[in-house]
N, C-alpha and C. Protein backbone atom coordinates (compact mmCIF):
# COMPACT_ATOMS: atom_id res chain seq x y z
N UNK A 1 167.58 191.77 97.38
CA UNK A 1 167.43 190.35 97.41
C UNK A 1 166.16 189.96 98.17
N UNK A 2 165.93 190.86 99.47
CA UNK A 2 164.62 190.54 100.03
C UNK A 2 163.27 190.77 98.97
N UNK A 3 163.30 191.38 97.91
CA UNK A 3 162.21 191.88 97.41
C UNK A 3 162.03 190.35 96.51
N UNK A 4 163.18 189.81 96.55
CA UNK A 4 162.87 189.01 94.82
C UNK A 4 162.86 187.76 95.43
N UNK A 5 162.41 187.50 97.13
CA UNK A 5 162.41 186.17 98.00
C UNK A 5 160.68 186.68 98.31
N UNK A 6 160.30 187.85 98.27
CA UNK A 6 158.58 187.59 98.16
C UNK A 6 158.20 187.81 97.37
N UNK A 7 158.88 188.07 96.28
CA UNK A 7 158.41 187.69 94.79
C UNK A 7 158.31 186.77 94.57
N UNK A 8 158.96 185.73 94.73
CA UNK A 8 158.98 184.37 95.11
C UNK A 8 158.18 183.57 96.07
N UNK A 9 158.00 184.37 97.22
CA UNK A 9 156.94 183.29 97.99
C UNK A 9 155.34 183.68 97.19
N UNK A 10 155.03 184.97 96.81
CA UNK A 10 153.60 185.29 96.02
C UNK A 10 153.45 184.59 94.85
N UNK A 11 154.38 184.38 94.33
CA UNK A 11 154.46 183.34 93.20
C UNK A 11 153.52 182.14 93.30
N UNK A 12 154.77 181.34 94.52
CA UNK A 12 154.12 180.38 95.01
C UNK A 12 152.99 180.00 95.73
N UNK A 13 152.38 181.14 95.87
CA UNK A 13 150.94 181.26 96.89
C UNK A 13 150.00 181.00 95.77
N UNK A 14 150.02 182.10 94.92
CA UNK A 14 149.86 181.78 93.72
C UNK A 14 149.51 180.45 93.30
N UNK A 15 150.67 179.90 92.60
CA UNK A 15 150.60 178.56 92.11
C UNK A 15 149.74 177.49 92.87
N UNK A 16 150.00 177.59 94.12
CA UNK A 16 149.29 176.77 95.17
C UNK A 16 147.80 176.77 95.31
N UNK A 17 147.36 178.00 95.23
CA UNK A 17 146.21 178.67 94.93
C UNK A 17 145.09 178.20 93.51
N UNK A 18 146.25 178.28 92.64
CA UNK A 18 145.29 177.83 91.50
C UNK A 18 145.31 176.36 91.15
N UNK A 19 146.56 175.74 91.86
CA UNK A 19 146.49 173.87 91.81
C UNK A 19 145.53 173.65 92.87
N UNK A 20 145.08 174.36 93.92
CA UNK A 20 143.84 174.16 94.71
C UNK A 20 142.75 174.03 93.97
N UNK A 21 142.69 175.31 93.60
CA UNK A 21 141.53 175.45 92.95
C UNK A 21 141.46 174.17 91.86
N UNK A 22 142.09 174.19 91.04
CA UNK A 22 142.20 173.15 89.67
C UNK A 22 141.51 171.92 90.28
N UNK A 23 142.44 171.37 91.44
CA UNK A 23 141.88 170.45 92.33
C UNK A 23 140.46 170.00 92.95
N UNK A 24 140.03 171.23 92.85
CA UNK A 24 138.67 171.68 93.87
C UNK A 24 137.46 171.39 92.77
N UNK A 25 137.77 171.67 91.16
CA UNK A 25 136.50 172.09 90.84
C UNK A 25 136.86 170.68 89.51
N UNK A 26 138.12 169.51 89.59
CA UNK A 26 138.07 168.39 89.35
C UNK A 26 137.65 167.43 90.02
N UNK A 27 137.53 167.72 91.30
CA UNK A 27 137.03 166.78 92.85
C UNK A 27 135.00 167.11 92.44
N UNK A 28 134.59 168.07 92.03
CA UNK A 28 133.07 168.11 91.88
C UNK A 28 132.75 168.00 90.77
N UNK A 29 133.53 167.72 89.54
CA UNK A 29 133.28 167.44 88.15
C UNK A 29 133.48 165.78 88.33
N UNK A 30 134.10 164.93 88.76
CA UNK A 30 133.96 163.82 89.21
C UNK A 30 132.64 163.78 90.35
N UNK A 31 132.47 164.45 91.09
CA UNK A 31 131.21 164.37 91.63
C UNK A 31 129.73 164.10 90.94
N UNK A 32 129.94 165.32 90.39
CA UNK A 32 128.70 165.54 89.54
C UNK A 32 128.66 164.26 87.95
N UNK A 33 129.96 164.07 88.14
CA UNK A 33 129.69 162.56 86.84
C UNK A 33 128.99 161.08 87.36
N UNK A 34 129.51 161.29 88.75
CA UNK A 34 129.41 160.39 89.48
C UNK A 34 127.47 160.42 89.69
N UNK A 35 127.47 160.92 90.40
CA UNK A 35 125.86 161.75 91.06
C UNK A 35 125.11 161.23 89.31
N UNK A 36 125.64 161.63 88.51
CA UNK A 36 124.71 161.52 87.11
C UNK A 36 125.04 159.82 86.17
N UNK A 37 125.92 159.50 86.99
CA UNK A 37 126.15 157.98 86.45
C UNK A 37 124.92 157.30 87.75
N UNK A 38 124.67 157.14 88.77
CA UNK A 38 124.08 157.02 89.40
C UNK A 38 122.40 157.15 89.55
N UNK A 39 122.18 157.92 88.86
CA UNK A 39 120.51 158.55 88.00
C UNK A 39 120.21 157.65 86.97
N UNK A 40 121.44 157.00 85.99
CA UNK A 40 121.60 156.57 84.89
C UNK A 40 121.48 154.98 85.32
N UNK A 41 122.29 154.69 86.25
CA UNK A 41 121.92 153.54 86.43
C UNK A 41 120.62 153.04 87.68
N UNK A 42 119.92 153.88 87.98
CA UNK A 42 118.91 153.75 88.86
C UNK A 42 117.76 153.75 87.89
N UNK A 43 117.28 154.06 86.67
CA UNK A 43 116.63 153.83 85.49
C UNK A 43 117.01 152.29 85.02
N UNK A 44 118.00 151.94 84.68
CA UNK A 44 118.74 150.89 84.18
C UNK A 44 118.26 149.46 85.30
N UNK A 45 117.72 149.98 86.41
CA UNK A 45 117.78 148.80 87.31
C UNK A 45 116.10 149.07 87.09
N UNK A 46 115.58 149.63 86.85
CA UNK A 46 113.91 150.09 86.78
C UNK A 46 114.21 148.54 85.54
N UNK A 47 114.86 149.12 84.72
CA UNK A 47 114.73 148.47 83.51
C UNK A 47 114.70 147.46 83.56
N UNK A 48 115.65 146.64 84.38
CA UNK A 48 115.91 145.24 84.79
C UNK A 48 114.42 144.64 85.25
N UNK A 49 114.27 144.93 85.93
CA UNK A 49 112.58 145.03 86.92
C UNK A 49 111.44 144.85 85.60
N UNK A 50 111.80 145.71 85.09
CA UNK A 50 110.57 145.84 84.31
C UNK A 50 110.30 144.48 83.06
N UNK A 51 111.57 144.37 82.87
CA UNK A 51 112.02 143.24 81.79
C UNK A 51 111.62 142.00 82.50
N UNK A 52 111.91 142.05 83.48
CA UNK A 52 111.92 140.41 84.21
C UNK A 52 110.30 140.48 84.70
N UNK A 53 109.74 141.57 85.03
CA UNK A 53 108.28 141.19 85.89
C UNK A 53 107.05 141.32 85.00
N UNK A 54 107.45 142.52 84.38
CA UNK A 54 106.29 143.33 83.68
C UNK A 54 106.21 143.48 82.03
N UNK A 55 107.13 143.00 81.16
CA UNK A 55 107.24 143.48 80.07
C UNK A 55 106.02 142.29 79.53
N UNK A 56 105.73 140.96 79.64
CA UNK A 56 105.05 139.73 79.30
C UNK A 56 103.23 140.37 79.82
N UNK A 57 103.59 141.39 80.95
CA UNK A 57 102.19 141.79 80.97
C UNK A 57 101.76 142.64 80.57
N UNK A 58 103.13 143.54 79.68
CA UNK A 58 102.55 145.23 79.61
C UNK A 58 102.33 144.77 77.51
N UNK A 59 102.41 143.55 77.09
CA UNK A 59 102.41 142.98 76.23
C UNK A 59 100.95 142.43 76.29
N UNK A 60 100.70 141.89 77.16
CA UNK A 60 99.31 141.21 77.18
C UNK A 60 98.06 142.05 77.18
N UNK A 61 98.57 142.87 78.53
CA UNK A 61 97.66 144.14 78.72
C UNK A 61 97.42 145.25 77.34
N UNK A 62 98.24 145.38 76.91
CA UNK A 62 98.37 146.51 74.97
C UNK A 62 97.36 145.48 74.31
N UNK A 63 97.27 144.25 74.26
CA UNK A 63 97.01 143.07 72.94
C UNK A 63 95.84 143.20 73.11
N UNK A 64 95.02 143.20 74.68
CA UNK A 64 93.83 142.81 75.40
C UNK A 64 93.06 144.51 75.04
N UNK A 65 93.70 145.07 75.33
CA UNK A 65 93.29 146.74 75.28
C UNK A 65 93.08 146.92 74.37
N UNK A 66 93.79 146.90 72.91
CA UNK A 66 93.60 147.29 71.55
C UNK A 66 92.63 146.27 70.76
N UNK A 67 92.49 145.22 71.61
CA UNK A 67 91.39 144.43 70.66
C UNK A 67 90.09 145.03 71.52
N UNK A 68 90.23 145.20 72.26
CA UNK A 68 88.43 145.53 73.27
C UNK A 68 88.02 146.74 72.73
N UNK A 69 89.30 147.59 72.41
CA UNK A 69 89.10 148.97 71.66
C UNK A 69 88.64 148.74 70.53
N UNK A 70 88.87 148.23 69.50
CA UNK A 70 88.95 148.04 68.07
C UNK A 70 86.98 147.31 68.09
N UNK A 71 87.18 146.05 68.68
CA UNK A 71 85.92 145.54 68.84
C UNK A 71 84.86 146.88 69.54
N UNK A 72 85.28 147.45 70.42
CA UNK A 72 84.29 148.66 71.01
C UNK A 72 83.48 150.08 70.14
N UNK A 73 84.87 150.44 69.60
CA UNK A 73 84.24 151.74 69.08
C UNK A 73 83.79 151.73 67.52
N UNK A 74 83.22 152.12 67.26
CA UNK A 74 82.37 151.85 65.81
C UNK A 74 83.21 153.08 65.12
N UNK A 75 83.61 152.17 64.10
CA UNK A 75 84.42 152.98 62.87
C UNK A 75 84.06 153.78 62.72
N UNK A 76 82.70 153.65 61.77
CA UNK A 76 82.11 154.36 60.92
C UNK A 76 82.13 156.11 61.17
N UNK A 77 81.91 156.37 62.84
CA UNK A 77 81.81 157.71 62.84
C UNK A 77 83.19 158.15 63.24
N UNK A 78 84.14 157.38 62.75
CA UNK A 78 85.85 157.70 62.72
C UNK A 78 86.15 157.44 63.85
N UNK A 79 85.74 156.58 65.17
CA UNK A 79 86.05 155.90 66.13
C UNK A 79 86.28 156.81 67.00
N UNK A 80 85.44 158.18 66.78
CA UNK A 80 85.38 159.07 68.15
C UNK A 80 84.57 158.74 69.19
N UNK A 81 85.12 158.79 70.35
CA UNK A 81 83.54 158.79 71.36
C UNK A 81 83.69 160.20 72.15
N UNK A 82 82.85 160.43 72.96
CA UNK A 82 82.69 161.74 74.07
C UNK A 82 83.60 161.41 75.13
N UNK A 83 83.84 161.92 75.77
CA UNK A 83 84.58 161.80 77.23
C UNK A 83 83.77 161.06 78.07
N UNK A 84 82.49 160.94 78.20
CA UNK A 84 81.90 160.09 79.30
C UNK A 84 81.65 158.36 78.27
N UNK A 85 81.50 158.51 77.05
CA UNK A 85 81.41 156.97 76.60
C UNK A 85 83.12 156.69 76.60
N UNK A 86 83.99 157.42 76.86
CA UNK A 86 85.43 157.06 76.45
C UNK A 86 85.82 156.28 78.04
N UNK A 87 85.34 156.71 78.69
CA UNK A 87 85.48 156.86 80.57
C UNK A 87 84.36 155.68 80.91
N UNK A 88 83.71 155.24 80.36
CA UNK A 88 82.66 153.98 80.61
C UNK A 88 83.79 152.48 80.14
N UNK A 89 83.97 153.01 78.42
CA UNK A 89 84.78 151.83 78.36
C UNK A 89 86.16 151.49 78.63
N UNK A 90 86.46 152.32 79.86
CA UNK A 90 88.06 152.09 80.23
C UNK A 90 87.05 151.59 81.60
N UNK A 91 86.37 152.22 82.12
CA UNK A 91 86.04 151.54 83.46
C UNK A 91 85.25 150.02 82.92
N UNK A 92 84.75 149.47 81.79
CA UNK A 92 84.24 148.05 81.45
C UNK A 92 85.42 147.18 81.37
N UNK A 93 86.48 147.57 80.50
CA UNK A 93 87.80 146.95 80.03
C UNK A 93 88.45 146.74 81.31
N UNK A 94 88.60 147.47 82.18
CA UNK A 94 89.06 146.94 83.42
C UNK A 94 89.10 146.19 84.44
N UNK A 95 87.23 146.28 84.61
CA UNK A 95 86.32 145.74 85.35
C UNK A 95 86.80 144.13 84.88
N UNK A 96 87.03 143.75 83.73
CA UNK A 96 86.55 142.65 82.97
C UNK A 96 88.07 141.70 83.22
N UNK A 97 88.44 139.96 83.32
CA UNK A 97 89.07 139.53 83.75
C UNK A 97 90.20 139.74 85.03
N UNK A 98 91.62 139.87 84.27
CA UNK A 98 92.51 140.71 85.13
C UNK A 98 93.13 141.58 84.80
N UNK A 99 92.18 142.27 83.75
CA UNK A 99 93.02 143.37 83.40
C UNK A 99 93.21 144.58 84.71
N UNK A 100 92.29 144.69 85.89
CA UNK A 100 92.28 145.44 86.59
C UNK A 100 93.51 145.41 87.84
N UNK A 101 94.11 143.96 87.54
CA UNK A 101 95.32 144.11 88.39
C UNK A 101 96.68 143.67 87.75
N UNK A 102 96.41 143.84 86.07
CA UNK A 102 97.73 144.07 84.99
C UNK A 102 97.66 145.78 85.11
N UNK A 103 96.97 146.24 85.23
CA UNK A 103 96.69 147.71 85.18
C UNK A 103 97.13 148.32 86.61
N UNK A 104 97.38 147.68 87.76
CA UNK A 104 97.57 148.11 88.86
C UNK A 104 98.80 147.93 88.68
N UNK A 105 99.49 146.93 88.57
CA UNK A 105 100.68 146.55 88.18
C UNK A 105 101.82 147.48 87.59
N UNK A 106 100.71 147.79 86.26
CA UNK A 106 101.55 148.94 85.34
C UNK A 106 101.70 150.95 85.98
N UNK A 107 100.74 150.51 86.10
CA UNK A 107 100.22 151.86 87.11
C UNK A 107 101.71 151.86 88.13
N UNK A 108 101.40 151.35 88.74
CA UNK A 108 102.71 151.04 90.14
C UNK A 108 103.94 151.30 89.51
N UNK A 109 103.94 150.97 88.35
CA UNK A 109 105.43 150.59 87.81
C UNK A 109 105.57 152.29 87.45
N UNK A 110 104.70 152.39 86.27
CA UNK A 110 105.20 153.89 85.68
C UNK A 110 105.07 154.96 86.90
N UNK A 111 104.24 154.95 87.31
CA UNK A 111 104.27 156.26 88.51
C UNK A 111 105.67 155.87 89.28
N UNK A 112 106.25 154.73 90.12
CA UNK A 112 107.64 154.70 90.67
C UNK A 112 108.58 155.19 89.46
N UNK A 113 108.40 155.24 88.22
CA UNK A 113 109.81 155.78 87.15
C UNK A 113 109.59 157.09 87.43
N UNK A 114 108.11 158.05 87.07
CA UNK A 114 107.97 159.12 87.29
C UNK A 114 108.28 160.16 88.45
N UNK A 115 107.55 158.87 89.54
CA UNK A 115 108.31 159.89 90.75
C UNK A 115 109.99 160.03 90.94
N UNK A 116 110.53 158.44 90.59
CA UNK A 116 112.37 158.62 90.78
C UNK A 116 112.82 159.91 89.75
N UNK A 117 112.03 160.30 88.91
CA UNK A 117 112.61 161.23 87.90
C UNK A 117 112.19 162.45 88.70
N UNK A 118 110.93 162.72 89.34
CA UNK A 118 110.40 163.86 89.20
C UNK A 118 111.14 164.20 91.07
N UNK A 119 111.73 163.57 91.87
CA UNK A 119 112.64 163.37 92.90
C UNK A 119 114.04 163.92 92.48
N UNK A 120 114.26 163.64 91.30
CA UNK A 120 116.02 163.45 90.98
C UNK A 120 116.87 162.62 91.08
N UNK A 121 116.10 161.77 91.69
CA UNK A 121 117.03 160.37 91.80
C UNK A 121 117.37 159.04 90.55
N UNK A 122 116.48 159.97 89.74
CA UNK A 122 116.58 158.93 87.60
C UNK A 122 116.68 160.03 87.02
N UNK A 123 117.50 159.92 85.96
CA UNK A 123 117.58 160.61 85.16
C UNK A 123 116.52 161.01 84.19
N UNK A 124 116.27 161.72 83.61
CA UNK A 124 114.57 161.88 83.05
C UNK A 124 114.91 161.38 81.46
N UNK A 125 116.14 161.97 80.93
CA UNK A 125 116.53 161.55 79.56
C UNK A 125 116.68 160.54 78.97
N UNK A 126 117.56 159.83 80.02
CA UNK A 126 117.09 158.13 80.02
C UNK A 126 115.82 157.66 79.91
N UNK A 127 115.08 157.67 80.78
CA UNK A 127 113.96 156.94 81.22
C UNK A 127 112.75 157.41 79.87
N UNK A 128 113.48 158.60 79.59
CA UNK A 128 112.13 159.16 78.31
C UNK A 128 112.60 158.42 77.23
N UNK A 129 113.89 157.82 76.95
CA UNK A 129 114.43 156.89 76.30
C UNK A 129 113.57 155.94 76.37
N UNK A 130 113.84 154.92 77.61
CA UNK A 130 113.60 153.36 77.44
C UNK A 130 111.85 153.28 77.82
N UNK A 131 111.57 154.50 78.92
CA UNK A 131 110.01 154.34 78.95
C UNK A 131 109.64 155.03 78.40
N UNK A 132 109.83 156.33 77.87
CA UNK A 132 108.77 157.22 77.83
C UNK A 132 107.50 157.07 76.86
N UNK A 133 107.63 156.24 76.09
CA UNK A 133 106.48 156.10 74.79
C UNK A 133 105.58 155.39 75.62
N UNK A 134 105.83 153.94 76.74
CA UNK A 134 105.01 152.98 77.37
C UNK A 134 104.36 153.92 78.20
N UNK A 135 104.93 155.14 78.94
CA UNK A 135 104.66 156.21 79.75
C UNK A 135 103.49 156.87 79.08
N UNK A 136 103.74 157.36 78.74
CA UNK A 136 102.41 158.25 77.63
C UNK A 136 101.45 157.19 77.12
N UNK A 137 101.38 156.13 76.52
CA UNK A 137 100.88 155.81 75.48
C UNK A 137 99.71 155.08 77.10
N UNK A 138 100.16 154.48 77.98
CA UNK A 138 99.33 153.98 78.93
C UNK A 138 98.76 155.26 79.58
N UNK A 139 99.12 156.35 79.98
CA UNK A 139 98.57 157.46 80.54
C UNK A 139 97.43 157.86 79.37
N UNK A 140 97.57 158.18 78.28
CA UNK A 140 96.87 158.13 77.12
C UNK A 140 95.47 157.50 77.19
N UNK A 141 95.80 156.23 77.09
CA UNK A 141 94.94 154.86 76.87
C UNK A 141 94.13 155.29 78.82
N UNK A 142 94.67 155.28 79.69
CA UNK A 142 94.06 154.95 81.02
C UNK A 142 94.00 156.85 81.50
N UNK A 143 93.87 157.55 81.48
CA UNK A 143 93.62 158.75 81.89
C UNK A 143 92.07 159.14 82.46
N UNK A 144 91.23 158.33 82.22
CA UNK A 144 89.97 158.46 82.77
C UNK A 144 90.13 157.68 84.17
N UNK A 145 90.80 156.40 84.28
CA UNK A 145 90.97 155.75 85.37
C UNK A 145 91.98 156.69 86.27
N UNK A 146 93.40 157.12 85.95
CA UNK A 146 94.10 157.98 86.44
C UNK A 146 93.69 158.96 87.28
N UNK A 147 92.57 159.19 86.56
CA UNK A 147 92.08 161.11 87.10
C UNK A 147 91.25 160.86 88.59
N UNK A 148 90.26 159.52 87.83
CA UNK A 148 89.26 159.10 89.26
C UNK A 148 90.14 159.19 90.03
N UNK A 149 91.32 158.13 90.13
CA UNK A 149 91.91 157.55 91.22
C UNK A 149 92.79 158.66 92.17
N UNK A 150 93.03 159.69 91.41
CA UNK A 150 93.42 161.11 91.88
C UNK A 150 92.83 161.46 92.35
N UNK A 151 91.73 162.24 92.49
CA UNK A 151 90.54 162.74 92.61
C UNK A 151 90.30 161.52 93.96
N UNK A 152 90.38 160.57 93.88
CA UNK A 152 90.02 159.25 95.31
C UNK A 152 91.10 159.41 96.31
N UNK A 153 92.11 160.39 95.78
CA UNK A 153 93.03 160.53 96.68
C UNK A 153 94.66 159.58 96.63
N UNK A 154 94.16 158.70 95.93
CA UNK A 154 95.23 157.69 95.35
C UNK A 154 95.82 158.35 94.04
N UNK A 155 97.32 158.68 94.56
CA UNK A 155 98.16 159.40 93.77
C UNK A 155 98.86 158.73 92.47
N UNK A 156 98.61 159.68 91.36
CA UNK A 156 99.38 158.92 90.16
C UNK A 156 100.32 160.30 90.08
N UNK A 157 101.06 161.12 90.94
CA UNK A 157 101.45 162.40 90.22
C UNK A 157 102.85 162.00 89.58
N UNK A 158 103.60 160.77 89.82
CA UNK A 158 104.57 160.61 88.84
C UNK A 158 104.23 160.48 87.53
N UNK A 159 103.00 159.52 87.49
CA UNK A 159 102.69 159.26 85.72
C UNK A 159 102.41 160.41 85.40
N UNK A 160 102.11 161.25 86.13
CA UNK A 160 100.90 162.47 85.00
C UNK A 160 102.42 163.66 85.27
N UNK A 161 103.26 163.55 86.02
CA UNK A 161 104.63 164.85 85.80
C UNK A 161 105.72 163.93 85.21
N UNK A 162 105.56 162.86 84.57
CA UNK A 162 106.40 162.40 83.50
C UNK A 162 105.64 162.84 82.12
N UNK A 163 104.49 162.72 82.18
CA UNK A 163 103.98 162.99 80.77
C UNK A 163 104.21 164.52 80.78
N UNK A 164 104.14 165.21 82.03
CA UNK A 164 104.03 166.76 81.66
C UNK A 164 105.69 167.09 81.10
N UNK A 165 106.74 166.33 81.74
CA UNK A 165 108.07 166.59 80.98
C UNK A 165 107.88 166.31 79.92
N UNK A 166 107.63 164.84 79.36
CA UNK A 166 107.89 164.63 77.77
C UNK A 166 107.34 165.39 76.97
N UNK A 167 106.04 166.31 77.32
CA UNK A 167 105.24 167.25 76.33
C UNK A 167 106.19 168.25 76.21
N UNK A 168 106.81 168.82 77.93
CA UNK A 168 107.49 170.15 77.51
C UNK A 168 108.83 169.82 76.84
N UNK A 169 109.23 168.33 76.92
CA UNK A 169 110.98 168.27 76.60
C UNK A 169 110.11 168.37 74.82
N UNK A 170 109.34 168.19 74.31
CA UNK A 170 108.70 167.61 72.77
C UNK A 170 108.75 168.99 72.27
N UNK A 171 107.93 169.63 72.86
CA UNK A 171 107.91 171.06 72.40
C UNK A 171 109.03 171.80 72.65
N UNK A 172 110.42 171.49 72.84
CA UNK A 172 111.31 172.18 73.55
C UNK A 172 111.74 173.05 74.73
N UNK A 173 110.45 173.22 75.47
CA UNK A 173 110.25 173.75 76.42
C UNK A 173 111.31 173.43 77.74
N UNK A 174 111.56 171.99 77.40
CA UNK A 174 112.45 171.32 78.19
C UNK A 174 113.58 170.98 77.69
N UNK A 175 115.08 170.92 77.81
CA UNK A 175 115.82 170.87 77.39
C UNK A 175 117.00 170.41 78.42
N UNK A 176 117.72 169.80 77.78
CA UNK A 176 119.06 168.99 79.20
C UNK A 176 119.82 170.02 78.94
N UNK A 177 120.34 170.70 80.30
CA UNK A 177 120.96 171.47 80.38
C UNK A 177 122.54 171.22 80.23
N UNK A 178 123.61 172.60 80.53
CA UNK A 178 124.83 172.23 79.97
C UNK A 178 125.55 171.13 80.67
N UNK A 179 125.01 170.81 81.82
CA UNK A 179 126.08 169.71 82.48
C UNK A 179 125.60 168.49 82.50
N UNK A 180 124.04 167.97 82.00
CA UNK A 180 123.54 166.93 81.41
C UNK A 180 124.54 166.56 80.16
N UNK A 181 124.70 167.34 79.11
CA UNK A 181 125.18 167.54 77.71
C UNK A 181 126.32 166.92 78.48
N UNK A 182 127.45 167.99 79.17
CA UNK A 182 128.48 167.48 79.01
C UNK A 182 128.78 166.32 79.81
N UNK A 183 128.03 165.95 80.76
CA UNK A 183 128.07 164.83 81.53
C UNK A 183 128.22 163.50 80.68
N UNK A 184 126.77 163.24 79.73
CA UNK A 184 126.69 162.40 78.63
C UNK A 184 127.77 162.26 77.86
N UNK A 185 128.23 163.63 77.48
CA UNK A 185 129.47 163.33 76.51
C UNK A 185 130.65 162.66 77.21
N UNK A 186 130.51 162.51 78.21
CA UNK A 186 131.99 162.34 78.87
C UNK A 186 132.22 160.72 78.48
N UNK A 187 130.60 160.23 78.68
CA UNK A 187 130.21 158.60 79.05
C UNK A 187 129.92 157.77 77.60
C-alpha cells in the first residue's frame, strides 16, 4: 500500500509540474502578444501624428518636388543627370521657398519611424505597411541632402536602416519570423 501512496504523490508532482509549466509558457505567450500589440500600436500613434501634422505637407512637398523635377531635367536625354547635377538640383529645390523646412519636417518624421523600428520599440511590418513607400520614395528623391547631412554629423541613420530593411525584407533577405507570424495571426 505504501508503494501505490508514492505512486500517487509522483503522479501528482507530475501533474503539478506540467500545469506549471503549461502556466509558465501561457504567462509569456500573453507577454510576447502583449510586447507585439504594443510595437503595433506605437506605429499607429506615429500614424495619428503624421495624419494630423504632416500628411497636407508631405502632399505639398511631392507636388512642389515633382514639378521642379519635371520642369528641371530635360527629357530628351531620358531625364538622366550625373550624381553631381542630380545633388545641385536637390540642394536648388531646397534652398528655394520652404521647401527646406517641409523637408526638415519630413526628415524628422521618417528618421523617428526608422529609429522606433530599428530600437524595437515599432514594429517594422507595420510601419513598412503604412510608411514604407513615403520612406523610400523621400530617401530616394533626398539622398544627396541625407548623405551631406551625415557626413555634417547630423544623423539620418533611421531613414537610411529603414530603407536598408525594406530592400532586404523585398529581396527576401528579411523575413518576420515565427512569432511575428504567429503573433499577427492571433490579432
Amino acid at each position: 500500500m505504501n508503494g501505490d501512496n508514492a505512486f500517487g504523490s509522483l503522479s501528482t508532482a507530475w501533474v503539478a509540474l506540467l500545469a506549471f509549466v503549461l502556466f509558465a509558457l501561457g504567462l509569456l505567450a500573453h507577454s510576447e502578444m502583449d510586447r507585439h500589440q504594443s510595437k503595433k500600436l506605437r506605429v499607429f500613434e506615429l500614424t495619428k501624428e503624421y495624419r494630423v501634422t504632416l500628411r497636407g505637407t508631405n502632399a505639398q512637398f511631392s507636388d512642389r518636388w515633382n514639378e521642379y523635377l519635371n520642369d528641371s531635367v530635360d527629357p530628351y536625354n531620358g531625364g538622366n543627370l550625373d550624381e553631381q547635377a542630380y545633388t545641385d538640383l536637390v540642394n536648388r529645390f531646397l534652398a528655394a521657398d520652404s521647401n527646406r523646412e517641409n523637408y526638415e519636417a519630413l526628415a524628422g518624421f521618417y528618421d523617428s519611424v526608422g529609429e522606433c523600428v530599428c530600437e524595437g520599440l515599432c514594429d517594422f511590418w507595420v510601419a513598412r505597411t503604412i510608411f514604407g513607400n513615403d520612406i523610400v520614395t523621400f530617401y530616394h528623391n533626398f539622398y544627396p541632402a541625407l548623405d551631406a547631412e551625415s557626413r555634417q554629423g547630423q544623423s539620418d541613420a533611421g531613414i537610411v536602416d529603414f530603407v536598408d530593411r525594406m530592400r532586404r525584407a523585398d529581396r527576401g533577405d528579411l523575413r518576420q519570423n515565427w512569432e511575428d507570424r504567429a503573433i499577427a495571426w492571433t490579432y
